[in-house]
Protein backbone atom coordinates (compact mmCIF):
# COMPACT_ATOMS: atom_id res chain seq x y z
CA UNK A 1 3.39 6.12 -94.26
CA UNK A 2 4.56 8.78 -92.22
CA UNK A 3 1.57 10.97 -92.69
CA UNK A 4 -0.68 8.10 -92.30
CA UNK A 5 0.60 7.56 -89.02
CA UNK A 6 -0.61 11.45 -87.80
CA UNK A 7 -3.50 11.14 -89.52
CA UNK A 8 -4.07 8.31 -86.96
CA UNK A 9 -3.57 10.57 -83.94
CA UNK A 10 -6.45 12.85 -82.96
CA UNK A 11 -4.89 16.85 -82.85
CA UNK A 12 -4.35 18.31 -79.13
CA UNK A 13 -6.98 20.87 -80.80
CA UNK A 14 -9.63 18.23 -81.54
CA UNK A 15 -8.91 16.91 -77.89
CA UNK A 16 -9.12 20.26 -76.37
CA UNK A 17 -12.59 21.01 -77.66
CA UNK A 18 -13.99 17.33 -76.68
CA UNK A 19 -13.01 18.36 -73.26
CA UNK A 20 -14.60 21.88 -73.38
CA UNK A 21 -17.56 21.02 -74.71
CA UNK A 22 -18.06 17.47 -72.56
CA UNK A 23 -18.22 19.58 -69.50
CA UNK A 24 -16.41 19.28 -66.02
CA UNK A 25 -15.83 15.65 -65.72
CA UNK A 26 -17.37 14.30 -62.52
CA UNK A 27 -15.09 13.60 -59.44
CA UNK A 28 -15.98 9.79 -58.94
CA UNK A 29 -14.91 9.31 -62.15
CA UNK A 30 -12.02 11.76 -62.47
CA UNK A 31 -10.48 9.77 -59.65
CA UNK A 32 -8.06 6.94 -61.27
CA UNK A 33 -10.06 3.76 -60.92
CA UNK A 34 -7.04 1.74 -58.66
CA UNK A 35 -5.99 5.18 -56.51
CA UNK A 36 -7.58 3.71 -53.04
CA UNK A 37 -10.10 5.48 -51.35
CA UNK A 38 -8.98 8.14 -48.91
CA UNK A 39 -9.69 6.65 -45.37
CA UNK A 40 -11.51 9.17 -42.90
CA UNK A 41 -8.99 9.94 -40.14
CA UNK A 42 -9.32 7.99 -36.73
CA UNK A 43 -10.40 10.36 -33.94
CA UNK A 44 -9.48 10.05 -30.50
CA UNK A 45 -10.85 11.60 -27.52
CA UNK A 46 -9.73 14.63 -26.72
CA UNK A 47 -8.70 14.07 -23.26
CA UNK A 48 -6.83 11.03 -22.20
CA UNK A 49 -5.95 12.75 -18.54
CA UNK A 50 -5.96 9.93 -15.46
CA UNK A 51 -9.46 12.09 -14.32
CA UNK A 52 -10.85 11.39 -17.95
CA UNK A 53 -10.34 7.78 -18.44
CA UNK A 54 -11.33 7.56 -14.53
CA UNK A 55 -14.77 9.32 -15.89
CA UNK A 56 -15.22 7.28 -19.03
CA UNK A 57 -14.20 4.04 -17.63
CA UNK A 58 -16.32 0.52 -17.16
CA UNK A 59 -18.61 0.84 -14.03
CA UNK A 60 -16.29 -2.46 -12.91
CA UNK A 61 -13.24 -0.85 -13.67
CA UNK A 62 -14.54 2.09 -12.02
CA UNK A 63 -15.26 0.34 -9.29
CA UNK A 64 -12.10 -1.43 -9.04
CA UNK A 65 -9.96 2.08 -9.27
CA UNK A 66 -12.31 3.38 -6.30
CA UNK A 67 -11.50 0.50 -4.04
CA UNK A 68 -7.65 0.64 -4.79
CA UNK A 69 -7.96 4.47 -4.06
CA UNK A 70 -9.36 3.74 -0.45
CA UNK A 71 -6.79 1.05 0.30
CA UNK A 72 -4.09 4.20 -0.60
CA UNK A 73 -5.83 6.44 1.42
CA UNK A 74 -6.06 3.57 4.20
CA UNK A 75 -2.35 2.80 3.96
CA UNK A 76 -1.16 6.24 4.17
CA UNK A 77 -3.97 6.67 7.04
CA UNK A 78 -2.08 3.79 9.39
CA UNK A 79 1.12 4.99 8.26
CA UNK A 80 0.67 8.43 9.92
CA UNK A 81 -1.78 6.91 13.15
CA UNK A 82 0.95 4.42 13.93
CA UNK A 83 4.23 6.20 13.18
CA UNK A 84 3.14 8.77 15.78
CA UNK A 85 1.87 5.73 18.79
CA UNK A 86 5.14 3.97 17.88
CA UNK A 87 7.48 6.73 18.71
CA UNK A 88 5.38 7.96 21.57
CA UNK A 89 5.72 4.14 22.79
CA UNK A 90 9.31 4.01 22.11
CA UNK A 91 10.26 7.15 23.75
CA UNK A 92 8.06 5.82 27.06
CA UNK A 93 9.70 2.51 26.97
CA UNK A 94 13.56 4.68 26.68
CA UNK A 95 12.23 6.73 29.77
CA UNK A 96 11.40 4.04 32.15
CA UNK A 97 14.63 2.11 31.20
CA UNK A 98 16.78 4.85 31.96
CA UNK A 99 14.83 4.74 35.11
CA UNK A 100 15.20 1.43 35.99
CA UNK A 101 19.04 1.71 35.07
CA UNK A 102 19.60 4.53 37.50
CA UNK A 103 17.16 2.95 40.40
CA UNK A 104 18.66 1.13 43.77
CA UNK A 105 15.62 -0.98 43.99
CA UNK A 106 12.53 -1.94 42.63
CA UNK A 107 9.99 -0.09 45.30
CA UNK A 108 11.50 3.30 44.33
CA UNK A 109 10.55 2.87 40.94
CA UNK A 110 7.52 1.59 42.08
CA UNK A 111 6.52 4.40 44.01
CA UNK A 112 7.71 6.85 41.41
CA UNK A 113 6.13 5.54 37.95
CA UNK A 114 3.13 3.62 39.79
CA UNK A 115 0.50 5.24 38.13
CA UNK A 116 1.92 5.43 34.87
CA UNK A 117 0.58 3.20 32.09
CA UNK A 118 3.13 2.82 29.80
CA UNK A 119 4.45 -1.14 29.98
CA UNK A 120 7.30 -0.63 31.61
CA UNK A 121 5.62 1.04 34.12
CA UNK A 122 3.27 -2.00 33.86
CA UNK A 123 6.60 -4.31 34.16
CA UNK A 124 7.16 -2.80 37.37
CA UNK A 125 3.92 -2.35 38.83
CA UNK A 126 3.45 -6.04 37.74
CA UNK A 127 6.85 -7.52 39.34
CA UNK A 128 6.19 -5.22 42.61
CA UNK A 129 2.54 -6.78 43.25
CA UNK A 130 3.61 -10.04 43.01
CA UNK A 131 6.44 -9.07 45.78
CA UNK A 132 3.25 -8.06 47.78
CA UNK A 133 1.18 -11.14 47.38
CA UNK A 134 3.93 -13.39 47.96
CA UNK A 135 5.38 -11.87 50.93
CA UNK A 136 5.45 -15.36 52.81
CA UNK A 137 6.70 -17.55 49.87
CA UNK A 138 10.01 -19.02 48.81
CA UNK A 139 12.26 -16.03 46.27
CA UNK A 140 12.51 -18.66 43.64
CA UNK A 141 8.57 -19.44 43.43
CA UNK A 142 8.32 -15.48 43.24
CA UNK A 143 10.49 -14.49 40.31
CA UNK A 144 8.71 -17.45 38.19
CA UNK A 145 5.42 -16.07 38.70
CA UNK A 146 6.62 -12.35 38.30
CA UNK A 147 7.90 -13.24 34.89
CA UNK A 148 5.20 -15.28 33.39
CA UNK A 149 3.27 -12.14 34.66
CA UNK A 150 6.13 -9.69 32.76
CA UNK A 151 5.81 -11.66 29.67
CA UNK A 152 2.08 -11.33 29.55
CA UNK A 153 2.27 -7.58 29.57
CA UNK A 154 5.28 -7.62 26.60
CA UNK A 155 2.80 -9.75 24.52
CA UNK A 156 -0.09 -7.14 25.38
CA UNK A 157 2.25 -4.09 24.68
CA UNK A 158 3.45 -5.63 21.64
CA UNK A 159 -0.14 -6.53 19.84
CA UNK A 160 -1.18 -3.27 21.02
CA UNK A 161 1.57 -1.33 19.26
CA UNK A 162 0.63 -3.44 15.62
CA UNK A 163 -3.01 -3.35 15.58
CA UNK A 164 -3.67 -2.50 11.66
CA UNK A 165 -0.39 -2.86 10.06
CA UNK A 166 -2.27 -6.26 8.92
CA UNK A 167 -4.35 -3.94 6.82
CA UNK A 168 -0.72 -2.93 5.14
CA UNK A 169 -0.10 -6.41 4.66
CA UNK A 170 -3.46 -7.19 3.44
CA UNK A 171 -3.00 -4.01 0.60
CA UNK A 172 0.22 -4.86 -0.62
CA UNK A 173 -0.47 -8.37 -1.36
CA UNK A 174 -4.18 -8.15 -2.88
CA UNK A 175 -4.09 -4.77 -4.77
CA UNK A 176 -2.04 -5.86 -7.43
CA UNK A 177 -4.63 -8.94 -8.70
CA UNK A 178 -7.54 -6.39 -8.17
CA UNK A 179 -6.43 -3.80 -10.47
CA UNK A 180 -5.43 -6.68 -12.85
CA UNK A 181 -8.79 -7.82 -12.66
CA UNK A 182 -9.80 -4.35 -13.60
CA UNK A 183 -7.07 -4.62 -16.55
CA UNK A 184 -8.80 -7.99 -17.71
CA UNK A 185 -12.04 -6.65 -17.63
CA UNK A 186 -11.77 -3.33 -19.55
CA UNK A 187 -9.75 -4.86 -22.53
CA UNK A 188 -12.72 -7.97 -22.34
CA UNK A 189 -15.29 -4.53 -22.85
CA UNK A 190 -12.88 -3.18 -25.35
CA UNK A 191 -12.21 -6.48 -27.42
CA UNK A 192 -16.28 -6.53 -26.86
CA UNK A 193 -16.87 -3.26 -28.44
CA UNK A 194 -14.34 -3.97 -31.60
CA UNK A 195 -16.66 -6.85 -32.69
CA UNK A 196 -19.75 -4.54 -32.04
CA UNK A 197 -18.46 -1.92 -34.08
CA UNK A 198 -16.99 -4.00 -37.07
CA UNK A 199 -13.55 -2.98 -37.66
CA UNK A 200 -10.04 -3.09 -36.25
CA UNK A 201 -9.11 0.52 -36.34
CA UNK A 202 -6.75 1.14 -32.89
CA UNK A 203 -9.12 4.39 -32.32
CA UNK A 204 -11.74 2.23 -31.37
CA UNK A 205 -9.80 -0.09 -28.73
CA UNK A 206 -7.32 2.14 -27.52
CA UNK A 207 -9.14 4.26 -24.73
CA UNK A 208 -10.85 1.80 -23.24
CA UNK A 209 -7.06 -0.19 -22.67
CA UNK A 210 -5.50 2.59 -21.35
CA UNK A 211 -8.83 2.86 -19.09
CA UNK A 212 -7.97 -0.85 -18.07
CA UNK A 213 -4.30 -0.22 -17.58
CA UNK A 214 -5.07 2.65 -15.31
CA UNK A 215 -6.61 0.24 -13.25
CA UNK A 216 -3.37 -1.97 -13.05
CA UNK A 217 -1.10 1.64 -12.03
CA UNK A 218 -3.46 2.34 -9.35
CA UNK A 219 -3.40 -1.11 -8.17
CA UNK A 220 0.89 -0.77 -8.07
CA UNK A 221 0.42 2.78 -6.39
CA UNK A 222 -1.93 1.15 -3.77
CA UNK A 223 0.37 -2.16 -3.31
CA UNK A 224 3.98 -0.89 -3.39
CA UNK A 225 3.83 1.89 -0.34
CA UNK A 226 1.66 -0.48 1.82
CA UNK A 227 4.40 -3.44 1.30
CA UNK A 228 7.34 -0.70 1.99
CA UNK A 229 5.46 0.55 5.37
CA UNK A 230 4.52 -2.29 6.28
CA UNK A 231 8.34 -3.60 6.39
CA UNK A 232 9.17 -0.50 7.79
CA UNK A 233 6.73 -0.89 10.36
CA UNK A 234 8.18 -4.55 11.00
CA UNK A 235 11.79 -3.48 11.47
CA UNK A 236 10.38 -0.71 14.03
CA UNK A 237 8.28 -3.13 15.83
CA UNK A 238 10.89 -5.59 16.57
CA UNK A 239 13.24 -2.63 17.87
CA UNK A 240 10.44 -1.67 20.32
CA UNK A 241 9.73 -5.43 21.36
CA UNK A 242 13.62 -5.28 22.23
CA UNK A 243 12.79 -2.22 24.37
CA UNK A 244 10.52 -4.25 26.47
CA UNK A 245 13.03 -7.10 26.88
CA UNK A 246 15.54 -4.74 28.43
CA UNK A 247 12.95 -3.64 30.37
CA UNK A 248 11.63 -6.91 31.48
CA UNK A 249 15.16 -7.90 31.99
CA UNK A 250 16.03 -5.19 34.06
CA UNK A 251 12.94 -5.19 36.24
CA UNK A 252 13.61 -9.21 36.77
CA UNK A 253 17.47 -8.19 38.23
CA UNK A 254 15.62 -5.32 40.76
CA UNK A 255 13.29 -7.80 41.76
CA UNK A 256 16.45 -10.77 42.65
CA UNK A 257 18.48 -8.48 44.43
CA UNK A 258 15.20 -7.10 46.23
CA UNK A 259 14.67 -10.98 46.83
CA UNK A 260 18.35 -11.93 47.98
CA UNK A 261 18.23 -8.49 50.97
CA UNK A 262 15.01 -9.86 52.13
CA UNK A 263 16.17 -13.40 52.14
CA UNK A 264 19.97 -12.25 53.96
CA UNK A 265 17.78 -9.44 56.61
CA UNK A 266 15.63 -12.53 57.80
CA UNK A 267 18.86 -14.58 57.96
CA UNK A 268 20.68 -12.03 59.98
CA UNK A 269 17.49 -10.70 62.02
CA UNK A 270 16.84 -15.31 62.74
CA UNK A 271 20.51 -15.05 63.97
């Protein structure tokens, strides 16, 4: 029984010369029939710099990342223009107050700062030309009219000094949604180009998402200086409006004393 059961068996020699003589076996069929396929390796661009995906990006998304680009370059334009006329204005507006402080009376500050065209100079010029044209008229009628005048000029000054910080406001609030609607767009192309292509492989999808996110970063880079400026800008502004009250304030207490010596010469010169 035993030798029955070798007998059974073909030799390793009888193998060996089945093989040799059969020939090299071919490689589709030396593969083992459930070893998967090997898959052909994904291959992603190269390059996946900010410039690159810029390049290679949707012509909306492109456009998109182009107008959140200008809006930066537009906030950081106003944010140099108006930091400069601001502290110019403010430094004007701490000049003529120390003036006014250290004046006796209105027509010496008047006749000192008339040609100036700051607004306090304005303030003054203002309050001393109503003095003029009212000459005749009662001191209370006189100070009413000088300060609806006074205000008039603070209002002016003030829209002056924040023409185009509604640009900032404009940037921070908008450029968010337009580079999400850059995001939304590119992964639409992307999800678009999967279905083309026939197959879920990441390789396929993945640059043209972080194309569309780029879109979203430059929209945040745009939108978070021009909201931070633009509060900055705010805070400033209302410091400088204060400015002109003292100003206006101060000219208004000239101009009642100037009022009250008239009023007590006349008395005295009547008497």
């Amino acid at each position: 029984m035993i030798q029955a059961r070798f007998a059974a068996r073909p030799s390793a020699a009888l193998v060996l010369a089945v093989a040799v003589l059969a020939g090299p076996v071919p490689p589709a069929l030396a593969q083992a029939p459930d070893a998967p396929a090997a898959a052909s390796p994904a291959t992603l661009p190269h390059d996946l710099s900010p410039w690159s995906m810029f390049i290679h990006a949707d012509a909306v998304v492109k456009a998109v990342m182009i107008g959140l680009m200008a809006a930066s370059v537009a906030t950081w334009t106003i944010w140099l223009v108006k930091t400069l006329q601001l502290a110019a204005a403010r430094r004007a507006a701490q000049r003529g107050l120390k003036a006014l402080a250290a004046a006796d009376d209105l027509a010496s500050v008047a006749e000192r700062d008339g040609q100036g065209r700051d607004p306090v100079a304005l303030l003054v010029a203002t309050a001393a030309a109503e003095v003029a044209r009212s000459a005749a008229l009662p001191a209370e009628g006189i100070k009413d009219r000088a300060g609806l005048a006074m205000d008039r000029v603070e209002a002016r000054a003030a829209r002056r000094i924040t023409q185009g910080t509604g640009v900032l406001a404009t940037v921070g609030s908008t450029a968010p949604f337009v580079g999400l609607f850059g995001t939304v767009w590119g992964i639409m192309t992307s999800f678009v180009g999967i279905s083309q292509a026939h197959t879920s492989n990441l390789a396929v999808v993945a640059p043209g998402i972080a194309e569309a996110l780029l879109a979203t970063a430059i929209g945040l880079v745009a939108a978070i200086p021009a909201v931070v400026i633009f509060n900055g800008f705010a805070r400033a502004t209302s410091g400088y409006k204060a400015l002109l009250a003292d100003a206006s304030a101060e000219v208004m207490r000239h101009l009642s004393r100037d009022l009250d010596r008239r009023r007590t010469t006349h008395r005295r010169a009547a008497e």
